[in-house]
PDB file of N, CA and C in Angstrom:
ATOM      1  N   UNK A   1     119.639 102.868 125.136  1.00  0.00           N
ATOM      2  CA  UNK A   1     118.866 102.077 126.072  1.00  0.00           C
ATOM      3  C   UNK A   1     117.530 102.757 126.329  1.00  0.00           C
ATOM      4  N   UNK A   2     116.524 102.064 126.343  1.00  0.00           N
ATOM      5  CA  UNK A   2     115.248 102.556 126.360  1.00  0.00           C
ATOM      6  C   UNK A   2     114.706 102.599 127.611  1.00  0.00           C
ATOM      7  N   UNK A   3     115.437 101.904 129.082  1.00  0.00           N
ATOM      8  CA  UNK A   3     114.982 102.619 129.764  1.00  0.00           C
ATOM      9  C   UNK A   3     116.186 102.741 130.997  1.00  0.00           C
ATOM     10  N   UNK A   4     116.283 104.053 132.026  1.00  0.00           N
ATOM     11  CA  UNK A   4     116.816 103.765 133.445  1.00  0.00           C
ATOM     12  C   UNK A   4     116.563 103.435 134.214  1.00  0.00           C
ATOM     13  N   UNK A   5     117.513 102.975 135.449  1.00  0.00           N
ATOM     14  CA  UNK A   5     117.357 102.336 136.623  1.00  0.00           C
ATOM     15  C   UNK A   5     117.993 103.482 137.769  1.00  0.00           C
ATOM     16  N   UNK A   6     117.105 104.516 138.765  1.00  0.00           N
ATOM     17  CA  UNK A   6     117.505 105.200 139.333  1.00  0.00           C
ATOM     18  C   UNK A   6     117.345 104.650 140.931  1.00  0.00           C
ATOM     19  N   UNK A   7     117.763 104.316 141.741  1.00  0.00           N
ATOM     20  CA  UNK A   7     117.164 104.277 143.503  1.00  0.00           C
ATOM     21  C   UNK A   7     115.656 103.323 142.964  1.00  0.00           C
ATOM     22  N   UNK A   8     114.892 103.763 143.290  1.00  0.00           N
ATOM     23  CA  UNK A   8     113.415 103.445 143.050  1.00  0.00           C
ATOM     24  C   UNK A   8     112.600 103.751 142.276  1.00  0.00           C
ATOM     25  N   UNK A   9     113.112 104.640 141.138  1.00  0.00           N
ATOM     26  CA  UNK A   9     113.041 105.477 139.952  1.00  0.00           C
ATOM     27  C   UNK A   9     113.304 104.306 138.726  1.00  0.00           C
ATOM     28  N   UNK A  10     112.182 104.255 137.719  1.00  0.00           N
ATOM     29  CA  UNK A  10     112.587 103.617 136.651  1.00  0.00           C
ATOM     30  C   UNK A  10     111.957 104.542 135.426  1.00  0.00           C
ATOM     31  N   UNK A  11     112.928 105.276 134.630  1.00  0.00           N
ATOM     32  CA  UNK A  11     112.904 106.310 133.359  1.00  0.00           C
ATOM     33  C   UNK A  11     112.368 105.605 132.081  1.00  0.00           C
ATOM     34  N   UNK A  12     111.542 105.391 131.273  1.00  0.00           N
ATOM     35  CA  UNK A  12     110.716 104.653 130.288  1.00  0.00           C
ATOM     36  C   UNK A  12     110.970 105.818 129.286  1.00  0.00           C
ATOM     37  N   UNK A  13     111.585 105.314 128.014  1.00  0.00           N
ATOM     38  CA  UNK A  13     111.636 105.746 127.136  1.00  0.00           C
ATOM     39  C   UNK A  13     110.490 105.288 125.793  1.00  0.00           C
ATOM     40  N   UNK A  14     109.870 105.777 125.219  1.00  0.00           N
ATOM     41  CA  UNK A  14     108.671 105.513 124.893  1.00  0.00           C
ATOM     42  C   UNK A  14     108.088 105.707 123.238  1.00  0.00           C
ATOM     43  N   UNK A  15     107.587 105.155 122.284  1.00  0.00           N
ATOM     44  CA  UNK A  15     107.188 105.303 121.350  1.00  0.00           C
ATOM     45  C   UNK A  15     105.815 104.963 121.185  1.00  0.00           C
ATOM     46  N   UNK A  16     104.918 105.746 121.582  1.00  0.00           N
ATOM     47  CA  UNK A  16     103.624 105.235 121.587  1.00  0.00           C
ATOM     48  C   UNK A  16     102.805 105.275 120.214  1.00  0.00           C
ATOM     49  N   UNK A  17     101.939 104.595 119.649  1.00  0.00           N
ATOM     50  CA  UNK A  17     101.355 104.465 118.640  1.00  0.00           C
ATOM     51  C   UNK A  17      99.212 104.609 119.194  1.00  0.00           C
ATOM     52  N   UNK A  18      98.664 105.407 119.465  1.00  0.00           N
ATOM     53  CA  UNK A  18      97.175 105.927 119.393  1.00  0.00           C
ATOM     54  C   UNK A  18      96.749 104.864 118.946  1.00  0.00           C
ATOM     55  N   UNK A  19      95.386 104.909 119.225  1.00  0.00           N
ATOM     56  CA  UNK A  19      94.323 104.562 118.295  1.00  0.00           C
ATOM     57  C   UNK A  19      94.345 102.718 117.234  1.00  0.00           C
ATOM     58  N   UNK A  20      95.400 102.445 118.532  1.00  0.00           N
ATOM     59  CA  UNK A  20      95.335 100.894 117.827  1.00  0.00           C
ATOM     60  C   UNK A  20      93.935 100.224 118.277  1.00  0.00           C
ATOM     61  N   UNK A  21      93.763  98.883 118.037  1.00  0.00           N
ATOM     62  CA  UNK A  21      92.954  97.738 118.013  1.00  0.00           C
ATOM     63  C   UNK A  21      92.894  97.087 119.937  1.00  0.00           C
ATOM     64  N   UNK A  22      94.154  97.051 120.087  1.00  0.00           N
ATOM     65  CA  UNK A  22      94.419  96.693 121.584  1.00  0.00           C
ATOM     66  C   UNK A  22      95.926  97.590 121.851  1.00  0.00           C
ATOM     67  N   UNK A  23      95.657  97.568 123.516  1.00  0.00           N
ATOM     68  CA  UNK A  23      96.879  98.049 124.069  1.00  0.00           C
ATOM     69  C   UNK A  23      98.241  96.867 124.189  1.00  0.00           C
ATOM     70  N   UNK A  24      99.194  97.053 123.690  1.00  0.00           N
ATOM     71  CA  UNK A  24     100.464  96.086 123.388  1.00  0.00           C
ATOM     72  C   UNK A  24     101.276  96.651 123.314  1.00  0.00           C
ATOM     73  N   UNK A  25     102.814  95.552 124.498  1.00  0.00           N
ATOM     74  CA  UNK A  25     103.542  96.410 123.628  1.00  0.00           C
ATOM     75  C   UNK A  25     104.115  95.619 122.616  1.00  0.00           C
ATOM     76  N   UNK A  26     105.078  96.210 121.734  1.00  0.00           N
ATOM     77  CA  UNK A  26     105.062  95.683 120.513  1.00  0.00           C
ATOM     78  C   UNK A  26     106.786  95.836 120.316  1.00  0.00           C
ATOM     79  N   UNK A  27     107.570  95.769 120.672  1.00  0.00           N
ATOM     80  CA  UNK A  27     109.093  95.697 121.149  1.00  0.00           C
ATOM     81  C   UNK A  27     109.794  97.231 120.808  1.00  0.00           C
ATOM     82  N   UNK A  28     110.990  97.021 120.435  1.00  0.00           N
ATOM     83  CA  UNK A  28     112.084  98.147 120.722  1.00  0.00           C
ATOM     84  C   UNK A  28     111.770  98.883 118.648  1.00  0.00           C
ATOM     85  N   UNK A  29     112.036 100.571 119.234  1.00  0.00           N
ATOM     86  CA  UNK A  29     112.313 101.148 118.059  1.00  0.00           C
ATOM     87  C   UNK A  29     112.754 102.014 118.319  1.00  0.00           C
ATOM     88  N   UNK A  30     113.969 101.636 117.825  1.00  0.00           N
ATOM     89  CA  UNK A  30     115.248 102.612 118.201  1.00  0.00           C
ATOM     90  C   UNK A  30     115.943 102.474 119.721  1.00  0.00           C
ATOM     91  N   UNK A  31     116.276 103.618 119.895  1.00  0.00           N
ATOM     92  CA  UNK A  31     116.215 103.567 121.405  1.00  0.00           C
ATOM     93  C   UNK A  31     115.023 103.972 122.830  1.00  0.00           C
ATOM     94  N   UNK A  32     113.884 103.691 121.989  1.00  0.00           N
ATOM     95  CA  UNK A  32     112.544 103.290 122.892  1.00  0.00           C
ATOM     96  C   UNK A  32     111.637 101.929 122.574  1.00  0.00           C
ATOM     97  N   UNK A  33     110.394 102.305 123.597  1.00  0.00           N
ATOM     98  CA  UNK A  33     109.660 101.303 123.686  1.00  0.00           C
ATOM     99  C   UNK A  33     109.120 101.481 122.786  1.00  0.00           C
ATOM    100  N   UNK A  34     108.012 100.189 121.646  1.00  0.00           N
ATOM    101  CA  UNK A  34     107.348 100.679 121.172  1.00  0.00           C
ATOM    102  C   UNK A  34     105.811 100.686 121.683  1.00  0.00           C
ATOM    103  N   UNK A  35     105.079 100.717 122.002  1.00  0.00           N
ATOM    104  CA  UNK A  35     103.174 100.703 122.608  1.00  0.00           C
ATOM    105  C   UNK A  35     102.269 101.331 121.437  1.00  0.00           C
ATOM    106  N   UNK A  36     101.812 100.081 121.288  1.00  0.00           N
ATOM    107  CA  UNK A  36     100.267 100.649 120.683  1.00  0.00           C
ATOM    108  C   UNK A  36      99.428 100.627 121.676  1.00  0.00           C
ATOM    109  N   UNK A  37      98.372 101.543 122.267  1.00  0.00           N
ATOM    110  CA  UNK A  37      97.520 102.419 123.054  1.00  0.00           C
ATOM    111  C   UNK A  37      95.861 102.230 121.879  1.00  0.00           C
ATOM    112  N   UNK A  38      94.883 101.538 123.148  1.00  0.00           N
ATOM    113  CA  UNK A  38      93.559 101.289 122.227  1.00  0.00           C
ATOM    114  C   UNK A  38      92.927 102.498 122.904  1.00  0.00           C
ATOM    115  N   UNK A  39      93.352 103.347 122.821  1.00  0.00           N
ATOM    116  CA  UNK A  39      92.745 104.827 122.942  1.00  0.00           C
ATOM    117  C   UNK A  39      92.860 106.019 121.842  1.00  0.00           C
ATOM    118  N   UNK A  40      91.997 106.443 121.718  1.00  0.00           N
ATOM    119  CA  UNK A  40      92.243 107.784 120.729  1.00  0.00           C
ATOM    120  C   UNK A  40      93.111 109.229 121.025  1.00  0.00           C
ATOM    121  N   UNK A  41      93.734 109.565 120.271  1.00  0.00           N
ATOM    122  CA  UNK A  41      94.737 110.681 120.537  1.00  0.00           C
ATOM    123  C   UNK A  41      93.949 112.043 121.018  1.00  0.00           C
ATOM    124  N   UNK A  42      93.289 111.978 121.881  1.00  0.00           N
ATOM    125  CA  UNK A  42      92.240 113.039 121.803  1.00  0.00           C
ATOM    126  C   UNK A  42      92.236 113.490 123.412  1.00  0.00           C
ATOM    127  N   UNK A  43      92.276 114.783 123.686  1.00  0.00           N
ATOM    128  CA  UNK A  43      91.885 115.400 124.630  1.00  0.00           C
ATOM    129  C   UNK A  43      92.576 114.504 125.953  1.00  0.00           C
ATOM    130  N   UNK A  44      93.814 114.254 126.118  1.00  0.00           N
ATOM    131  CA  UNK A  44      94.377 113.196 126.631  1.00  0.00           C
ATOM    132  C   UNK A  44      94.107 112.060 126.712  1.00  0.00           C
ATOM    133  N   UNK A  45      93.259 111.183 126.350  1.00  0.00           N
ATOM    134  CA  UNK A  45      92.732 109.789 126.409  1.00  0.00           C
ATOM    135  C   UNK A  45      93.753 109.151 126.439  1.00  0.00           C
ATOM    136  N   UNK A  46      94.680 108.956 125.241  1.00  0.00           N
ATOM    137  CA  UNK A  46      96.063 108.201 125.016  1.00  0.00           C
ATOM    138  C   UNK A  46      97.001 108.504 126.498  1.00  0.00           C
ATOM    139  N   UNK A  47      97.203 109.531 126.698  1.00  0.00           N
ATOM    140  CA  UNK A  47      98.076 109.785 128.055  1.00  0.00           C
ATOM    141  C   UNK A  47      97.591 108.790 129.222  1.00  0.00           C
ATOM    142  N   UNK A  48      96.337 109.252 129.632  1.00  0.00           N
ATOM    143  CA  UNK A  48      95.593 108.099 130.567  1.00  0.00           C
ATOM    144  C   UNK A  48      95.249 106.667 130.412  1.00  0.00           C
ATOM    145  N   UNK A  49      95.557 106.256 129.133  1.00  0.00           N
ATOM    146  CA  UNK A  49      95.210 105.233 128.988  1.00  0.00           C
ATOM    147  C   UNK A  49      97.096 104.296 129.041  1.00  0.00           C
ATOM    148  N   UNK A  50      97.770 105.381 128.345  1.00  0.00           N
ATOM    149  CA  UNK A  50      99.426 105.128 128.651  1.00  0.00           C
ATOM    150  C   UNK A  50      99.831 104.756 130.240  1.00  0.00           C
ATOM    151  N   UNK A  51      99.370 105.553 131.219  1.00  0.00           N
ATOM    152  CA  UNK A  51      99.565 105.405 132.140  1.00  0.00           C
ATOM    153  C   UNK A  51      98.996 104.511 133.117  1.00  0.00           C
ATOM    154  N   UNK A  52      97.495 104.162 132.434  1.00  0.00           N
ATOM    155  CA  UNK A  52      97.024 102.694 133.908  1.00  0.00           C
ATOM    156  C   UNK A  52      97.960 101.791 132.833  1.00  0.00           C
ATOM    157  N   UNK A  53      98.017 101.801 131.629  1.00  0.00           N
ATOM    158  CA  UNK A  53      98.559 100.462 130.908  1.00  0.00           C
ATOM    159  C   UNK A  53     100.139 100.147 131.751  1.00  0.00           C
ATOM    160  N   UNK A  54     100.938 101.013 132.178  1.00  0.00           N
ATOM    161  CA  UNK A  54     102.468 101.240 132.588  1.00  0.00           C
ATOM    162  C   UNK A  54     102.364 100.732 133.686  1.00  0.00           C
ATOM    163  N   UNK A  55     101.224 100.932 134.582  1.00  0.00           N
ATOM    164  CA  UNK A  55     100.821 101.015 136.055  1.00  0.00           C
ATOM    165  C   UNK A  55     100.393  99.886 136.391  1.00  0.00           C
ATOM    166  N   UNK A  56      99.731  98.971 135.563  1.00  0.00           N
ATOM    167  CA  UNK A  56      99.367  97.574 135.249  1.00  0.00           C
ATOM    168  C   UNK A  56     100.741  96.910 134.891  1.00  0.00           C
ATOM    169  N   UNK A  57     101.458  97.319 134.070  1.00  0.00           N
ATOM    170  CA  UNK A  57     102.776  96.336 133.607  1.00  0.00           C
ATOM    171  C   UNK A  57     103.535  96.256 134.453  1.00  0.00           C
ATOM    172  N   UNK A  58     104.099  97.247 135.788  1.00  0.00           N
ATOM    173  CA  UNK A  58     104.835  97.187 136.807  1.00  0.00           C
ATOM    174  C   UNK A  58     104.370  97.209 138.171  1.00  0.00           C
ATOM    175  N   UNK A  59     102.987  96.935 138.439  1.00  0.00           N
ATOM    176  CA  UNK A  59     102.208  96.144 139.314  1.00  0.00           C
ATOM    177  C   UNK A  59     102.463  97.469 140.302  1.00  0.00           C
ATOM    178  N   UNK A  60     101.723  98.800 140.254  1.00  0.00           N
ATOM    179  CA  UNK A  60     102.263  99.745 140.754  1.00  0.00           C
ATOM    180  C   UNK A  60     100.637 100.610 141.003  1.00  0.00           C
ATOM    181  N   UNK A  61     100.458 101.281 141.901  1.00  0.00           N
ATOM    182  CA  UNK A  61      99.190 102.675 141.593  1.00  0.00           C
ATOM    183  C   UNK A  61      99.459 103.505 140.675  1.00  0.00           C
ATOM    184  N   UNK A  62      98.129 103.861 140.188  1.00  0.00           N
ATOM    185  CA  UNK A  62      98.657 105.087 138.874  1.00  0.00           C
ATOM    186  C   UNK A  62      99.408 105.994 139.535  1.00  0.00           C
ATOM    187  N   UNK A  63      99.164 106.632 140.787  1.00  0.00           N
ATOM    188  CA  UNK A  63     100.040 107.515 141.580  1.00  0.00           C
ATOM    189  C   UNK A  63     101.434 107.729 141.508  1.00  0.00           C
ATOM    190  N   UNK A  64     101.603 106.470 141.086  1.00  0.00           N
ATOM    191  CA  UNK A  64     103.183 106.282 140.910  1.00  0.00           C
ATOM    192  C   UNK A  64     104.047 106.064 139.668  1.00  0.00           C
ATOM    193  N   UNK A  65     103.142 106.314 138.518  1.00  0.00           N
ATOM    194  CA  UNK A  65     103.603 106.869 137.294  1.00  0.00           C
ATOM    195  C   UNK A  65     103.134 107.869 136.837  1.00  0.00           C
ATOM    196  N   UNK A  66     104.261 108.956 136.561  1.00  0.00           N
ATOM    197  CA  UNK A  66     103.881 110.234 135.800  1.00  0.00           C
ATOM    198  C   UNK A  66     104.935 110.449 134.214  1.00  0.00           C
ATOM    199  N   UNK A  67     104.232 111.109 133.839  1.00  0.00           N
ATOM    200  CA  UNK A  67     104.635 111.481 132.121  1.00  0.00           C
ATOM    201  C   UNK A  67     104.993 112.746 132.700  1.00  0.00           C
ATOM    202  N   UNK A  68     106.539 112.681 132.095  1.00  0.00           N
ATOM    203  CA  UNK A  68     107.463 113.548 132.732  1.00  0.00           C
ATOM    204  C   UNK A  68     107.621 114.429 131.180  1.00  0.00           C
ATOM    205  N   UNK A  69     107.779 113.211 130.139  1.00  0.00           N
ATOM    206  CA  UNK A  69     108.068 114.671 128.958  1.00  0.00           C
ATOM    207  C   UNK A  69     107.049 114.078 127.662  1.00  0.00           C
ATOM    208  N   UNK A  70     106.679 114.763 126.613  1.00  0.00           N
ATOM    209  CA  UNK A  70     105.688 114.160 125.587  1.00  0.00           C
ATOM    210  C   UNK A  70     104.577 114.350 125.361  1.00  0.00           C
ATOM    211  N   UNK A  71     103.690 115.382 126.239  1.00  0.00           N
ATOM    212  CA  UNK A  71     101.974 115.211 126.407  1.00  0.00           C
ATOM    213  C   UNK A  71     101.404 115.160 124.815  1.00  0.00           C
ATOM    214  N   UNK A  72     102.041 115.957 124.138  1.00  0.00           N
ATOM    215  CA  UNK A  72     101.781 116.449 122.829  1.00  0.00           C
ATOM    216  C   UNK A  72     102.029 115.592 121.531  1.00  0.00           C
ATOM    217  N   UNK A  73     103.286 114.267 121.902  1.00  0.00           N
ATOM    218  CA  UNK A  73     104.323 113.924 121.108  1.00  0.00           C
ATOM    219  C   UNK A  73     103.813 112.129 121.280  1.00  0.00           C
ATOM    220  N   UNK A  74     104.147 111.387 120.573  1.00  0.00           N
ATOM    221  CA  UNK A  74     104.589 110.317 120.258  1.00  0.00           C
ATOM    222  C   UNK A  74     105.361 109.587 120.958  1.00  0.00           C
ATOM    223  N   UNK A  75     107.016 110.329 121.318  1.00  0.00           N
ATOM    224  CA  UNK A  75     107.878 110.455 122.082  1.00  0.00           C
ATOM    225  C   UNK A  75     107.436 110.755 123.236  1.00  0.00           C
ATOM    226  N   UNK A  76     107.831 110.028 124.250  1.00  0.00           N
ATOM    227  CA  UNK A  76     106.954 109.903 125.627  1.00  0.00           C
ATOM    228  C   UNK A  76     108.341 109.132 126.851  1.00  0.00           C
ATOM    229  N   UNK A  77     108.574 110.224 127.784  1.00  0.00           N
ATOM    230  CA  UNK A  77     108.756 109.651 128.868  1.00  0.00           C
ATOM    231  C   UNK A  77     108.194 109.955 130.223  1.00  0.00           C
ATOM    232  N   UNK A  78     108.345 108.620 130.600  1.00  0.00           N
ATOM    233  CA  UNK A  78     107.197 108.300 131.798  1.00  0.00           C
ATOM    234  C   UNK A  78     108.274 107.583 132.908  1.00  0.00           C
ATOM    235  N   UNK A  79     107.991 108.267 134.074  1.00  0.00           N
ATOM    236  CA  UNK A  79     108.641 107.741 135.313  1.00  0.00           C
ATOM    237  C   UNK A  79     107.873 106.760 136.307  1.00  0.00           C
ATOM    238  N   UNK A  80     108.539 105.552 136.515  1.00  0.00           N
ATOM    239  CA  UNK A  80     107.565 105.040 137.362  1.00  0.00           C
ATOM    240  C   UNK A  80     108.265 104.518 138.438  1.00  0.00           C
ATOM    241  N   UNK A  81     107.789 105.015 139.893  1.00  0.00           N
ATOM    242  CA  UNK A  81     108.128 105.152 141.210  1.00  0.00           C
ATOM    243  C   UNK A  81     107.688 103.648 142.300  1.00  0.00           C
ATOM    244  N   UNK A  82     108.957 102.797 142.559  1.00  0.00           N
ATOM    245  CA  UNK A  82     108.752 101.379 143.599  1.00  0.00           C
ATOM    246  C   UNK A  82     108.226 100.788 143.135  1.00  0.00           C
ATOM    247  N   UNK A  83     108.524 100.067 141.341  1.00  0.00           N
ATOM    248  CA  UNK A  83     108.107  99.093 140.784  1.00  0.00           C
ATOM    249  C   UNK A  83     109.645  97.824 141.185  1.00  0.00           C
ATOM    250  N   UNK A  84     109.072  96.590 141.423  1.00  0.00           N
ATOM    251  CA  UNK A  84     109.983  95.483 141.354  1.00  0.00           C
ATOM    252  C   UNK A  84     110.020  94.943 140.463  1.00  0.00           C
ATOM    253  N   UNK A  85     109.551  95.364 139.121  1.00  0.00           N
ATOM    254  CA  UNK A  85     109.765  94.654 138.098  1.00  0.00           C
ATOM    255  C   UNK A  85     110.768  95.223 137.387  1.00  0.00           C
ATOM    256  N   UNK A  86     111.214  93.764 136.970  1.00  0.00           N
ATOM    257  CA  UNK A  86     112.600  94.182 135.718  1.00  0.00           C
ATOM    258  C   UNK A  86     112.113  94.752 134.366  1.00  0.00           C
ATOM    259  N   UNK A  87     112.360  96.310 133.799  1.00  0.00           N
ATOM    260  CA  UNK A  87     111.888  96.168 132.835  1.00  0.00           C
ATOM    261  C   UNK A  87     111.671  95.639 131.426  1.00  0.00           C
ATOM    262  N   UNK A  88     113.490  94.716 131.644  1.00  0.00           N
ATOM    263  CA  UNK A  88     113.442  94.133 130.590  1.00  0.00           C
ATOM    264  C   UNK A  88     112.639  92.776 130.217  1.00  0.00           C
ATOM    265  N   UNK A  89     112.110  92.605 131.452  1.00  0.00           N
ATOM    266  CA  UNK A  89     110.586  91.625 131.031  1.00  0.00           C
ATOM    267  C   UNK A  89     109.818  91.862 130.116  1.00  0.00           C
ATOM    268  N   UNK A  90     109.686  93.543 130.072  1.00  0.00           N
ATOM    269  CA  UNK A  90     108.475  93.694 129.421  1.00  0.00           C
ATOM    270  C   UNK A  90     108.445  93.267 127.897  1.00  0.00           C
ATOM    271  N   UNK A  91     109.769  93.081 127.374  1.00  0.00           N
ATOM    272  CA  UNK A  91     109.876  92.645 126.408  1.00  0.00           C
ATOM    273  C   UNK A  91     110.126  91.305 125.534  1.00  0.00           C
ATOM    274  N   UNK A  92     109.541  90.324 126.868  1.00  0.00           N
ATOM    275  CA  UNK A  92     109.054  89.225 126.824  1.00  0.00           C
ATOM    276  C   UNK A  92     107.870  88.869 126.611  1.00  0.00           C
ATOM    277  N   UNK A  93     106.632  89.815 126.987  1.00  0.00           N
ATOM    278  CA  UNK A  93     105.575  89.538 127.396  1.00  0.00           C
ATOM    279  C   UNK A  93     105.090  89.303 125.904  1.00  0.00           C
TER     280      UNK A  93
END
């Protein structure tokens, strides 16, 4: 399962793809998300740009998502704190 449901805690399991065309997500691989990110892998850009994109999808302040493991990696999890959205929407959108 690609992502948890904790109290007010939601655990995002993550496959991000850099340096695409637009930010999307683009469905399940494996047991994560997949996201292409229209930011470059550079000097964190992709991280910040991961995070208003997350922060935008669950109608939340950036404040309230942090990248808990991945800064370096592809593999990316990100916690995001008093979102009401279901995440399995996102894989409707």
């Amino acid at each position: 399962m690609w992502y948890r449901c904790s109290d007010d805690v939601i655990t995002l399991t993550l496959h991000v793809q850099p340096g695409a065309r637009r930010s999307e997500i683009v469905g399940l691989h494996g047991d994560a998300l997949k996201l292409k990110l229209a930011a470059p892998p550079v000097e964190g850009r992709a991280n910040e740009a991961l995070l208003k994109f997350i922060s935008g999808l669950f109608g939340v302040p950036l404040r309230q998502v942090e990248l808990r493991q991945g800064a370096q990696s592809r593999h990316k999890v990100v916690e995001v704190v008093g979102s009401t959205v279901d995440p399995e929407t996102l894989l409707t959108l």
